[in-house]
C-alpha atoms as a PDB file:
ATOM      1  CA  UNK A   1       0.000   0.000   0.000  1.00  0.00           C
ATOM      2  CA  UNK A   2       2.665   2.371   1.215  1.00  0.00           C
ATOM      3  CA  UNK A   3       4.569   1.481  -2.515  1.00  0.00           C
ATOM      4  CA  UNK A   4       1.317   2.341  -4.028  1.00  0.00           C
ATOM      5  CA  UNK A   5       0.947   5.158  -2.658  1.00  0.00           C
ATOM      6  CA  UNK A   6       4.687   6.566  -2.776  1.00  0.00           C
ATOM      7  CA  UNK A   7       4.216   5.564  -6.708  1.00  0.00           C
ATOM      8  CA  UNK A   8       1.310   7.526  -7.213  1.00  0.00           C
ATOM      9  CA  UNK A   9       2.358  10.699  -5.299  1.00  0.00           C
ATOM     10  CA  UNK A  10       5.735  10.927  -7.460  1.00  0.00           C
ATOM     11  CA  UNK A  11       3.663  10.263 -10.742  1.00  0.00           C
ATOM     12  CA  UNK A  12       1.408  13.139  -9.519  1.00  0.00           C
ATOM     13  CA  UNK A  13       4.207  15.910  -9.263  1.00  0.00           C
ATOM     14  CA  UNK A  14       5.921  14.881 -12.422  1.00  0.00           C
ATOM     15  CA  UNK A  15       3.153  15.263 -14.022  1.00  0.00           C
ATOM     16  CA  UNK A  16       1.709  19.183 -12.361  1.00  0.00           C
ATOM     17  CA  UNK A  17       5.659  20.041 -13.177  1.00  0.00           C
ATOM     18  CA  UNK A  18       5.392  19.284 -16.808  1.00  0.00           C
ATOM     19  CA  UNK A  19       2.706  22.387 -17.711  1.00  0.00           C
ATOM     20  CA  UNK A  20       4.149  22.312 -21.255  1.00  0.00           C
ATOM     21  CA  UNK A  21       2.489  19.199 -21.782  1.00  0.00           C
ATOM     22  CA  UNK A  22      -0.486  21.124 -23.055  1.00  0.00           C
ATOM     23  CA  UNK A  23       1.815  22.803 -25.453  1.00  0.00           C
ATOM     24  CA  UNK A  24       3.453  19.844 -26.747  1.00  0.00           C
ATOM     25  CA  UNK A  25       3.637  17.818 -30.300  1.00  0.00           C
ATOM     26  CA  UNK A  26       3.243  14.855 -27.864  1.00  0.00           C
ATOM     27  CA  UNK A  27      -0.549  15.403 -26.971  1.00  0.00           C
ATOM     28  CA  UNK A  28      -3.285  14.821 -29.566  1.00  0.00           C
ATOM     29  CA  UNK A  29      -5.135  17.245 -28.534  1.00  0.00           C
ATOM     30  CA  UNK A  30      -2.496  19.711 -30.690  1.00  0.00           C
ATOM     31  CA  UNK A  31      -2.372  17.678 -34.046  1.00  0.00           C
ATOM     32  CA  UNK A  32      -4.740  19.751 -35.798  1.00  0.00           C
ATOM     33  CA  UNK A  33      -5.388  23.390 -35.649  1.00  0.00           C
ATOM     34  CA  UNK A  34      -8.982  25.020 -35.306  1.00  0.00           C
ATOM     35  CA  UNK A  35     -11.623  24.879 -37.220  1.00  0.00           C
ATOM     36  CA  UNK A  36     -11.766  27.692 -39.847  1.00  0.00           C
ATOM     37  CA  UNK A  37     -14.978  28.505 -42.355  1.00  0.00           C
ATOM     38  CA  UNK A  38     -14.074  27.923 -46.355  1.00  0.00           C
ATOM     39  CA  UNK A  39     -16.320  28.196 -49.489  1.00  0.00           C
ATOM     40  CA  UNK A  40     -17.727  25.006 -50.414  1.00  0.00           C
ATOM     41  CA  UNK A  41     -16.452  23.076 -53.833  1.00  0.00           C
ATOM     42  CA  UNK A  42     -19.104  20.876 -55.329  1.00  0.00           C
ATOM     43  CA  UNK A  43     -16.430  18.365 -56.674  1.00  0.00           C
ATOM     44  CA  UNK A  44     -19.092  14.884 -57.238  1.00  0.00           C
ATOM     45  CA  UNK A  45     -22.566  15.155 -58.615  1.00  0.00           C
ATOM     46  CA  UNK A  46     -25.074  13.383 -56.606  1.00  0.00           C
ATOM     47  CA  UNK A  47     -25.682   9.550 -57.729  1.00  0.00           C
ATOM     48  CA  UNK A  48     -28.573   8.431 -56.458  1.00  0.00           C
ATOM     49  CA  UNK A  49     -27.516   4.543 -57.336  1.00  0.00           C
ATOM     50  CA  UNK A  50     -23.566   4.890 -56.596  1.00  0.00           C
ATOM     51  CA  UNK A  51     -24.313   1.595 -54.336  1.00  0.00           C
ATOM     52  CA  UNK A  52     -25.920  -0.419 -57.052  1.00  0.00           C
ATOM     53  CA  UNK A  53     -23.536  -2.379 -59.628  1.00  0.00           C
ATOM     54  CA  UNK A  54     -23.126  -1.728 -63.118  1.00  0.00           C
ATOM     55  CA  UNK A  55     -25.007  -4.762 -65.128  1.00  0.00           C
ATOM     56  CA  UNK A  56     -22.595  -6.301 -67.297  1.00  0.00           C
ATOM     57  CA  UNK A  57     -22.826  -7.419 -70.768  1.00  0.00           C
ATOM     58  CA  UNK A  58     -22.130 -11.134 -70.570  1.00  0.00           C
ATOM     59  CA  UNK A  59     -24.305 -11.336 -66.909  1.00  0.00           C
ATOM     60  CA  UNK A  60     -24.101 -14.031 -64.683  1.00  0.00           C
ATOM     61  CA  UNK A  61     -23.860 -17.772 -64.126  1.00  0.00           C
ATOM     62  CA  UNK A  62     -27.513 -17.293 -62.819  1.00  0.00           C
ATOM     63  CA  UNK A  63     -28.572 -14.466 -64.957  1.00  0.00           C
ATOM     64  CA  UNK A  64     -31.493 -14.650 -66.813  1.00  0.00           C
ATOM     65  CA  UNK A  65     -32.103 -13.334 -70.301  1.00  0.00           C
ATOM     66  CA  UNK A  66     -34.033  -9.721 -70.810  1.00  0.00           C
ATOM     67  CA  UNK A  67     -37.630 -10.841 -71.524  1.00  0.00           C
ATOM     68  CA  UNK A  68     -38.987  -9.421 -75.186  1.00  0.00           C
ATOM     69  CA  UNK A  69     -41.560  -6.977 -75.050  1.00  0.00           C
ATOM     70  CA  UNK A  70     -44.588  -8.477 -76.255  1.00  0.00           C
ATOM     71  CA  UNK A  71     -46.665  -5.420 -75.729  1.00  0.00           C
ATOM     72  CA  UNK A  72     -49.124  -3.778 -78.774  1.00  0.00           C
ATOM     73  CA  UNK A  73     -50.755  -0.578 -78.280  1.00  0.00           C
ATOM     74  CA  UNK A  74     -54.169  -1.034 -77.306  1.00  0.00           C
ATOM     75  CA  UNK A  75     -57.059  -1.395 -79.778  1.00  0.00           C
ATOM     76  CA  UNK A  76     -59.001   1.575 -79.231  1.00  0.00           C
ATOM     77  CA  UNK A  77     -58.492   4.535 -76.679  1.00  0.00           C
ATOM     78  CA  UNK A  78     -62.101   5.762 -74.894  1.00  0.00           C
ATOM     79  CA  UNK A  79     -60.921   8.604 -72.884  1.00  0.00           C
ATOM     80  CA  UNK A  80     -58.161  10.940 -72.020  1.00  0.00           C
ATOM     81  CA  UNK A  81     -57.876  13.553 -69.020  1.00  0.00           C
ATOM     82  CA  UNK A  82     -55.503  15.296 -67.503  1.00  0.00           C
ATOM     83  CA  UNK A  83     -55.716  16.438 -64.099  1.00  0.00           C
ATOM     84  CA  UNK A  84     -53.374  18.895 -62.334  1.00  0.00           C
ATOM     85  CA  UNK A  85     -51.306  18.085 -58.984  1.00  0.00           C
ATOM     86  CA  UNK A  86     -49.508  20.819 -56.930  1.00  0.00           C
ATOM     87  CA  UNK A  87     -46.420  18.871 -58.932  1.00  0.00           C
ATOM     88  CA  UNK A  88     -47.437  18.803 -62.430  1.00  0.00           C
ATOM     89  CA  UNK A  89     -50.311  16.632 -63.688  1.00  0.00           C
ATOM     90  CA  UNK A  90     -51.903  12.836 -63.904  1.00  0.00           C
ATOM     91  CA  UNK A  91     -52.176  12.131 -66.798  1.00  0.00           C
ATOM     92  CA  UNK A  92     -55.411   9.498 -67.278  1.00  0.00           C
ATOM     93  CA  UNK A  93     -55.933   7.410 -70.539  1.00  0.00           C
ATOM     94  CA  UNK A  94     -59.014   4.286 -71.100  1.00  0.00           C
ATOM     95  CA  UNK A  95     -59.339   2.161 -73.560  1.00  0.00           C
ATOM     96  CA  UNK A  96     -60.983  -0.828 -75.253  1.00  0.00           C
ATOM     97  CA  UNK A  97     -58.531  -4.304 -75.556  1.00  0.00           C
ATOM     98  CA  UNK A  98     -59.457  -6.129 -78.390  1.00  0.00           C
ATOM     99  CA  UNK A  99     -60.045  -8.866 -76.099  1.00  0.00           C
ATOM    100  CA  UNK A 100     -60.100  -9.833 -72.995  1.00  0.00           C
ATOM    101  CA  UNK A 101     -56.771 -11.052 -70.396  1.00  0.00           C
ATOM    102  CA  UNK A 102     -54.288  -8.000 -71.475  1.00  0.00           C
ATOM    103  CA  UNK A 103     -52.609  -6.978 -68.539  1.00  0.00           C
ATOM    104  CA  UNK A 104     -49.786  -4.723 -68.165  1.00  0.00           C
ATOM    105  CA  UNK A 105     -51.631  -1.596 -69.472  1.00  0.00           C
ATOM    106  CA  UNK A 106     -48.521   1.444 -69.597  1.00  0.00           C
ATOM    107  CA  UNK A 107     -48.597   4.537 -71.354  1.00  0.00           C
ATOM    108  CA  UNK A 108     -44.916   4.900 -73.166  1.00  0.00           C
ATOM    109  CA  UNK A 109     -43.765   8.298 -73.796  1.00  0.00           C
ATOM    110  CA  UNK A 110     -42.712   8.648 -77.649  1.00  0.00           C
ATOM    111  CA  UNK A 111     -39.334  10.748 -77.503  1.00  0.00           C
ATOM    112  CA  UNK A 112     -38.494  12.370 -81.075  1.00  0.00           C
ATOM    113  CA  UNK A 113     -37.144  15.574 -81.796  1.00  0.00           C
ATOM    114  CA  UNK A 114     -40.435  16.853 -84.209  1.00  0.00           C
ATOM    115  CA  UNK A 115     -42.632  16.455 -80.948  1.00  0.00           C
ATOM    116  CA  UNK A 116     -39.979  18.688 -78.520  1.00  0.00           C
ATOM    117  CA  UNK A 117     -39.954  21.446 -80.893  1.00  0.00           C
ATOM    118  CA  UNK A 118     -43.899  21.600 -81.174  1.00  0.00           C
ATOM    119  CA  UNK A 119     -44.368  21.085 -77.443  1.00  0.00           C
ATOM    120  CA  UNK A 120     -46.064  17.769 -78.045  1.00  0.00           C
ATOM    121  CA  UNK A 121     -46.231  15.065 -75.376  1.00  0.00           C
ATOM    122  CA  UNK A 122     -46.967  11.952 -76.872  1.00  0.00           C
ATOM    123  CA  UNK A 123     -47.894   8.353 -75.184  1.00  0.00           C
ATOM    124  CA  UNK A 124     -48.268   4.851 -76.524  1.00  0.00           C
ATOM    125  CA  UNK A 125     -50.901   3.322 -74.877  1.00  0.00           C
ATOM    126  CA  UNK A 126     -49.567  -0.335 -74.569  1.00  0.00           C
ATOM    127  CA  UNK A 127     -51.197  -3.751 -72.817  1.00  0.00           C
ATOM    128  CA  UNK A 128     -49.726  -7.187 -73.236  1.00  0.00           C
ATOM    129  CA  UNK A 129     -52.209 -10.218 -74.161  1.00  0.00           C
ATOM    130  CA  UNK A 130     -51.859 -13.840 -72.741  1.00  0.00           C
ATOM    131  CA  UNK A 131     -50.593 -16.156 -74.991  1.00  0.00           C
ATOM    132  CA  UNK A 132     -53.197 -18.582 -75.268  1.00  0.00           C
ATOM    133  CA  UNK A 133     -56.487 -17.866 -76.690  1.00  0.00           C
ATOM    134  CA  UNK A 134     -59.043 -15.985 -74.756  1.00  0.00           C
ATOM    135  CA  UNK A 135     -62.244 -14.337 -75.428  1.00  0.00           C
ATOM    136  CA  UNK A 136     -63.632 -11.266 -76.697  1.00  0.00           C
ATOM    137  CA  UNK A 137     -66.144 -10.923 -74.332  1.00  0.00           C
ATOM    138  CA  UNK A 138     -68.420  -7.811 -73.521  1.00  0.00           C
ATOM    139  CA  UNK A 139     -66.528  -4.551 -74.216  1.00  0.00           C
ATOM    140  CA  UNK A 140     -66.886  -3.458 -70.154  1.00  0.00           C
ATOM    141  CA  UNK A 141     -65.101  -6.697 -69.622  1.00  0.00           C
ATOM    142  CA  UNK A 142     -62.247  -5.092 -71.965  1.00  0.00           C
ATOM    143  CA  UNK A 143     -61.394  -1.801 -70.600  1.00  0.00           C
ATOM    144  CA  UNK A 144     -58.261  -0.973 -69.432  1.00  0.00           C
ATOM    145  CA  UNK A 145     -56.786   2.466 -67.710  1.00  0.00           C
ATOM    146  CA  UNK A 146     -53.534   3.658 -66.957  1.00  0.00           C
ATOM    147  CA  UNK A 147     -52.426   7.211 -65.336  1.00  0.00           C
ATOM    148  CA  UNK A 148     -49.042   8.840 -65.408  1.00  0.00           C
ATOM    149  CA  UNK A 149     -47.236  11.626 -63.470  1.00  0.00           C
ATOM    150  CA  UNK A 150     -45.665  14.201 -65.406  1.00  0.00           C
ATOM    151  CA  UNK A 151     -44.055  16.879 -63.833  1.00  0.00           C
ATOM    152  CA  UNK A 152     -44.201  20.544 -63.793  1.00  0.00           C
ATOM    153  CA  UNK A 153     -40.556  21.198 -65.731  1.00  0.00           C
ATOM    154  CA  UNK A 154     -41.860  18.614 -68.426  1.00  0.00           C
ATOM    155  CA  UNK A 155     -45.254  20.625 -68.669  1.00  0.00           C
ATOM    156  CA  UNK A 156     -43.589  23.857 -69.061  1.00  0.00           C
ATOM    157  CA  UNK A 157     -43.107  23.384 -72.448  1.00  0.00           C
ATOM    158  CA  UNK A 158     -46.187  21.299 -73.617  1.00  0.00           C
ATOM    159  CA  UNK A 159     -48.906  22.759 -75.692  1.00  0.00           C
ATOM    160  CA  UNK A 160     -50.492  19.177 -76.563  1.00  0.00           C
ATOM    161  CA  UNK A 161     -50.756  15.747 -75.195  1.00  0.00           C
ATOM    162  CA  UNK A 162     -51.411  12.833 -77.063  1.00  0.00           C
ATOM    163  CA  UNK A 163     -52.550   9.228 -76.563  1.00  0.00           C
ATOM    164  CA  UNK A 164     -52.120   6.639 -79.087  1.00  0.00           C
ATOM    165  CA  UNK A 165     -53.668   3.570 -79.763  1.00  0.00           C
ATOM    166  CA  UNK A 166     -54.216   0.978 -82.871  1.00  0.00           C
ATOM    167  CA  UNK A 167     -57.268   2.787 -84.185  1.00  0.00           C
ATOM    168  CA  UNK A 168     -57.602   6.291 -82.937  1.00  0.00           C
ATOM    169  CA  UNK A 169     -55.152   8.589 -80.883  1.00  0.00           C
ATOM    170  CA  UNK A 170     -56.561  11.245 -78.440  1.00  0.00           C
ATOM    171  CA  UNK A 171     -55.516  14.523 -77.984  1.00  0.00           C
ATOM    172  CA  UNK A 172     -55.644  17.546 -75.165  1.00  0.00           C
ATOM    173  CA  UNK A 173     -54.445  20.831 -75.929  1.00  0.00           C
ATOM    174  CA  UNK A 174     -53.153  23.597 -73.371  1.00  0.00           C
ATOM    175  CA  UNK A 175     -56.005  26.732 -72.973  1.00  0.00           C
END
């Protein structure tokens, strides 16, 4: 105890003598300077999907292949209507399948550079049918609807929408 003790007391005063310590290249305290405020550089872009992997030609052992798009636009288009969000807009399309099972109903923007100069906004209206046989059935038993959200930057520019379909194509224009 009395060794402890003598140990601890000599420790003690070595260490209240040595008031440079706080000074000193020794304590980590010291190895970096203050803070100071600097302009931000924005040196990356944001990548929302800088986690996910790049998908590689070849794939893998257990890769499957990319399915073919069976999809046809749909046979006739009943209605079209566009309804404004605090966002942008919905835009709503209906139509008649030619018979009855498609699934899959998606409206597929058409990019080409005739509709961005006119301000048109054009949409495929596509379903995909089963491959075996099915019925016609009644027409109600045939209608399919799809919506989309367009924003407000994408409806700056638009003067006219357009749906098409196999037999008709439905149009909206701006007021």
């Amino acid at each position: 105890m009395q060794k402890s003790f003598t140990v601890l007391l000599v420790a003690t005063l070595t260490l209240s003598a040595c008031n440079s310590w706080s000074n000193s290249r020794a304590n980590p305290s010291n190895w970096f300077g203050s803070s100071t405020s600097t302009e931000t550089v924005d040196t990356a872009t944001y990548d929302p999907n800088a986690l996910v992997p790049e998908v590689s030609e070849g794939g893998g052992l257990f890769s499957r292949p990319v399915p073919e798009d069976t999809s046809v636009p749909i046979t006739r288009i009943d209605e079209l209507r566009i309804d404004p969000t605090p966002n942008g807009a919905i835009i709503f399309a209906s139509g008649t399948a030619s018979r009855q099972g498609a699934y899959d109903a998606r409206l597929v923007r058409t990019e080409n550079e005739e509709n961005q100069e006119n301000g048109v906004l054009e949409f495929v209206f596509r379903v995909t049918y089963p491959e075996r046989a099915t019925n016609q059935g009644t027409e109600r038993s045939r209608m399919i609807s799809d919506a989309i959200n367009i924003s407000k930057d994408d409806l700056q520019a638009t003067r006219l929408v357009r749906v098409v379909g196999q037999q008709n194509t439905l149009e909206s224009r701006r007021r």
